[in-house]
C-alpha atoms as a PDB file:
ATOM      1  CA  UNK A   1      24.222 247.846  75.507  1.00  0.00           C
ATOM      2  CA  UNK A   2      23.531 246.973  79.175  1.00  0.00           C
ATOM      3  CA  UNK A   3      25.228 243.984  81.271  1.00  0.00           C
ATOM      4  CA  UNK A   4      22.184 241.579  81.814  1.00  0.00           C
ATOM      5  CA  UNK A   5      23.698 239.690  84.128  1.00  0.00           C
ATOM      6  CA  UNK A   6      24.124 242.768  86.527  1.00  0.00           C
ATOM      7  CA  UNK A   7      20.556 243.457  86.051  1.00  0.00           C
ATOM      8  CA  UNK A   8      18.340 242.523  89.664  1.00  0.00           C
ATOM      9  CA  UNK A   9      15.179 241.940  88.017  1.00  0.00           C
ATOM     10  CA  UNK A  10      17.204 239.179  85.503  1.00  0.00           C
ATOM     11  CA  UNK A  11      18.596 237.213  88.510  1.00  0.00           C
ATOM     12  CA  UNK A  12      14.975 237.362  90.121  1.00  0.00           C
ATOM     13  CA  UNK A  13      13.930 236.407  87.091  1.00  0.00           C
ATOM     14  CA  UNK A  14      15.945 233.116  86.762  1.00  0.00           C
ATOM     15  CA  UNK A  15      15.249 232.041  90.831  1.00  0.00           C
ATOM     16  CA  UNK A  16      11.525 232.154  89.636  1.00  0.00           C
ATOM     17  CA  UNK A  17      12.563 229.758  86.726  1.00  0.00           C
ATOM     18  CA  UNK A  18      13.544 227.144  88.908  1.00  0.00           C
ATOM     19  CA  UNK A  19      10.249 228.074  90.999  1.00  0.00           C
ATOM     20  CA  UNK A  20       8.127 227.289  88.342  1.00  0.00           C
ATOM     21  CA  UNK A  21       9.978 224.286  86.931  1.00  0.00           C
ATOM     22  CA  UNK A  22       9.243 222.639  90.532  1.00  0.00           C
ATOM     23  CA  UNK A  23       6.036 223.733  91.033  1.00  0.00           C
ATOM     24  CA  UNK A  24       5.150 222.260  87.139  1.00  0.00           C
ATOM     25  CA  UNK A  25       7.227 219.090  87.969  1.00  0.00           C
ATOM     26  CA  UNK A  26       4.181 218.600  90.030  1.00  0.00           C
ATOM     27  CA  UNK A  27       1.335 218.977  87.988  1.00  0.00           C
ATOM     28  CA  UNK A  28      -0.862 216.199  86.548  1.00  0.00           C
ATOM     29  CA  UNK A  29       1.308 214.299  83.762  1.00  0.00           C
ATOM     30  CA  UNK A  30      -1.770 214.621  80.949  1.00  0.00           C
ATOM     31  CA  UNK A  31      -0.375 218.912  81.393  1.00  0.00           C
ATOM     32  CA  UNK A  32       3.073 217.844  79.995  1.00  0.00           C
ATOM     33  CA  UNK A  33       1.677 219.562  76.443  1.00  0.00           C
ATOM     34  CA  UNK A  34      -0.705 221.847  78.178  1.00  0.00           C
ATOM     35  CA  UNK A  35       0.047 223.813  81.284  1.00  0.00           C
ATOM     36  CA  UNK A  36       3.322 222.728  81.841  1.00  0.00           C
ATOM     37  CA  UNK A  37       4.585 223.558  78.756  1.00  0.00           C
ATOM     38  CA  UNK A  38       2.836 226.979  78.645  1.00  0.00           C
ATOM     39  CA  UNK A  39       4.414 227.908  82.196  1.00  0.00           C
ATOM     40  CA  UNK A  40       8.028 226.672  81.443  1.00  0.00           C
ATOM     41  CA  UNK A  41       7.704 228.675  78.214  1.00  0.00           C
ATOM     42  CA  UNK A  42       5.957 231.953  79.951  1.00  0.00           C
ATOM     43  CA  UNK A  43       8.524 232.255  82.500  1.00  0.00           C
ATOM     44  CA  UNK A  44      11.916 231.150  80.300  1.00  0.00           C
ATOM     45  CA  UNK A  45      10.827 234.622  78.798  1.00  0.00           C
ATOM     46  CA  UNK A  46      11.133 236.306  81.358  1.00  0.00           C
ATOM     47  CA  UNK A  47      14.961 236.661  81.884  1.00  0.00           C
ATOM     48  CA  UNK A  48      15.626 235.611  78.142  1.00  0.00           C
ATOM     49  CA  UNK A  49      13.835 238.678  76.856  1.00  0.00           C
ATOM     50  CA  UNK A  50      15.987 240.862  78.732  1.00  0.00           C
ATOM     51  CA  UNK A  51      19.015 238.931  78.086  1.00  0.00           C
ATOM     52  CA  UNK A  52      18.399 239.825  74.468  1.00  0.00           C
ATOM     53  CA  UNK A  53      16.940 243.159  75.258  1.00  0.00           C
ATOM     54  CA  UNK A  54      20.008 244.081  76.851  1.00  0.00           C
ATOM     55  CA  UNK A  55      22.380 242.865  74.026  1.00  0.00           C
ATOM     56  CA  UNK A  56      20.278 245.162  71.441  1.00  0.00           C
ATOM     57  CA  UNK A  57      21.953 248.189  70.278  1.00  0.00           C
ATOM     58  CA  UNK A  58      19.403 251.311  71.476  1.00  0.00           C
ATOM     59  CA  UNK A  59      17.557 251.789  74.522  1.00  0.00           C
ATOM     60  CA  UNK A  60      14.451 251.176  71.969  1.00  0.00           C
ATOM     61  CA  UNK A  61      14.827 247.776  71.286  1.00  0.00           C
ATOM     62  CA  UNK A  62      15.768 247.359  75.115  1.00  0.00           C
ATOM     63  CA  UNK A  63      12.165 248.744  76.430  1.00  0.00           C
ATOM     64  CA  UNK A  64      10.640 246.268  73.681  1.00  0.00           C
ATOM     65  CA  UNK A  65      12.143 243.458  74.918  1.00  0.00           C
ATOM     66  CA  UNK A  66      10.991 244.359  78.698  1.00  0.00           C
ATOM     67  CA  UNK A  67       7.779 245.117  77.539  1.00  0.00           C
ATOM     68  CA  UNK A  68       7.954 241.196  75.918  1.00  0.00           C
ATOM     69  CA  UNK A  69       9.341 239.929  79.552  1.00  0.00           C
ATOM     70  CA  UNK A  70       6.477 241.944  81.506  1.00  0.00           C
ATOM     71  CA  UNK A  71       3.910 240.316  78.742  1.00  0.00           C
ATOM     72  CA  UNK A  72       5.330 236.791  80.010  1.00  0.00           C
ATOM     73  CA  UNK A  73       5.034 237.578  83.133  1.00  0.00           C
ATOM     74  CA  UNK A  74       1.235 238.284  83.400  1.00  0.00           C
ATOM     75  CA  UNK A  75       0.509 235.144  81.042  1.00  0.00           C
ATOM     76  CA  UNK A  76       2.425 233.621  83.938  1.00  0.00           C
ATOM     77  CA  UNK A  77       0.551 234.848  86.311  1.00  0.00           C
ATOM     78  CA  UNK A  78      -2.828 233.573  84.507  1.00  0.00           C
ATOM     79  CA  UNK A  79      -1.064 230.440  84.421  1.00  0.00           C
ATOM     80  CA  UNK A  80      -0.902 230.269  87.889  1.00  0.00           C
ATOM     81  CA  UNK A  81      -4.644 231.167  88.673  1.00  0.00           C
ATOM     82  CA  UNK A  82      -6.101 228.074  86.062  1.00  0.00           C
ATOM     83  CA  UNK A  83      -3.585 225.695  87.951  1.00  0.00           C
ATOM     84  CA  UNK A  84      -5.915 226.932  91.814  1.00  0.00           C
ATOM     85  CA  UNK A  85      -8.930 226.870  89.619  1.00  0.00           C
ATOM     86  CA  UNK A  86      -7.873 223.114  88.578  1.00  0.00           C
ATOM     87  CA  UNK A  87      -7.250 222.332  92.104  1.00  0.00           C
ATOM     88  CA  UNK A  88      -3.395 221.824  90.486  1.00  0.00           C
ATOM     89  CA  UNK A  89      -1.766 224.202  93.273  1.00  0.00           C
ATOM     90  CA  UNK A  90      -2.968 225.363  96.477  1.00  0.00           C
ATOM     91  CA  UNK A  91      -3.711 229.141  97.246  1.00  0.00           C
ATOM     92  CA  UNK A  92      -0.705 229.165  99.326  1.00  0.00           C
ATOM     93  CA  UNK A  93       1.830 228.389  96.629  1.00  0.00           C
ATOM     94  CA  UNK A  94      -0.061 231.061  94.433  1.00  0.00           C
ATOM     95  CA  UNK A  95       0.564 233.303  96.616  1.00  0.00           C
ATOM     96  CA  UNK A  96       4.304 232.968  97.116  1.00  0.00           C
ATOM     97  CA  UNK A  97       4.759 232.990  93.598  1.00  0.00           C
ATOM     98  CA  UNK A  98       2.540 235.772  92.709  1.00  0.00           C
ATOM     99  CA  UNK A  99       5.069 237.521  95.330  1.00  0.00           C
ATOM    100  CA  UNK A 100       8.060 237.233  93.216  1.00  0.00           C
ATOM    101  CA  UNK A 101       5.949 237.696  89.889  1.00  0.00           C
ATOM    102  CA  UNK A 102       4.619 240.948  91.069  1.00  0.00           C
ATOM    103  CA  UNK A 103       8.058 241.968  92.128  1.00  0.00           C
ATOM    104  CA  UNK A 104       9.692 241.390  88.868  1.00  0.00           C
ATOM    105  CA  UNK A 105       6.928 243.356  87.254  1.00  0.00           C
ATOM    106  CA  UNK A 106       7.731 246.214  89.463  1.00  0.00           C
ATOM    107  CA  UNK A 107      10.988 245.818  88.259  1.00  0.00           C
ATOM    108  CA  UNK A 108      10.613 246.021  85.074  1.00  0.00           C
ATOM    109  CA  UNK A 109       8.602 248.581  84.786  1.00  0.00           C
ATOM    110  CA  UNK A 110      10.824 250.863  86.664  1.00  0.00           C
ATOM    111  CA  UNK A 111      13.804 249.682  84.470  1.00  0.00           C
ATOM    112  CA  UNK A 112      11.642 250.930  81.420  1.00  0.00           C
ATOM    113  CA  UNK A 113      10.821 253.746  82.966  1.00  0.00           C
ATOM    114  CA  UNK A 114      14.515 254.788  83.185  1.00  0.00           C
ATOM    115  CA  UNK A 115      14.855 254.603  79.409  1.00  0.00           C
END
């Protein structure tokens, strides 16, 4: 069992949860049920999935659960390119984000890599 709340890549993880909560605060009401709900759901993942990754018994279940995060995380990222393509975000805002995303994908692929 590992101590999630020691883990970097889970506290990056929950900064870019308020990140995207903002940034989707500010998208077009009629994406309530669309977009918005699709990002807020994407990157909750993130650090939830290795919140529960981490309270599983073998290092087994603990790599599936990061692999379930790092899924999230690209669906995120996806996310984020339809909302430029929309004209939703600028590129600017994109890019900051896609900063911390790819950051936390690093991350978790070295954590998996450990195990």
């Amino acid at each position: 069992m590992h101590n999630y709340r020691e883990l970097k890549v889970w506290q990056k993880a929950r900064v870019l949860v308020k990140l995207i909560y903002q940034i989707t605060n500010n998208l077009p009401k009629e994406e309530n049920f669309g977009l918005t709900s699709q990002m807020r759901r994407a990157v909750v993942s993130i650090p939830s999935n290795i919140a529960e990754g981490a309270g599983r018994g073998t290092n087994k279940d603990f790599c599936r659960f990061l692999d379930i995060a790092y899924g999230s995380s690209f669906e995120l990222e996806t996310q984020l390119l339809l909302c430029v393509d929309l004209a939703y975000i600028s590129e600017s805002v994109l890019f900051n984000t896609e900063s911390q995303i790819k950051e936390i994908q690093r991350m978790l692929y070295a954590l998996k890599s450990k195990y």
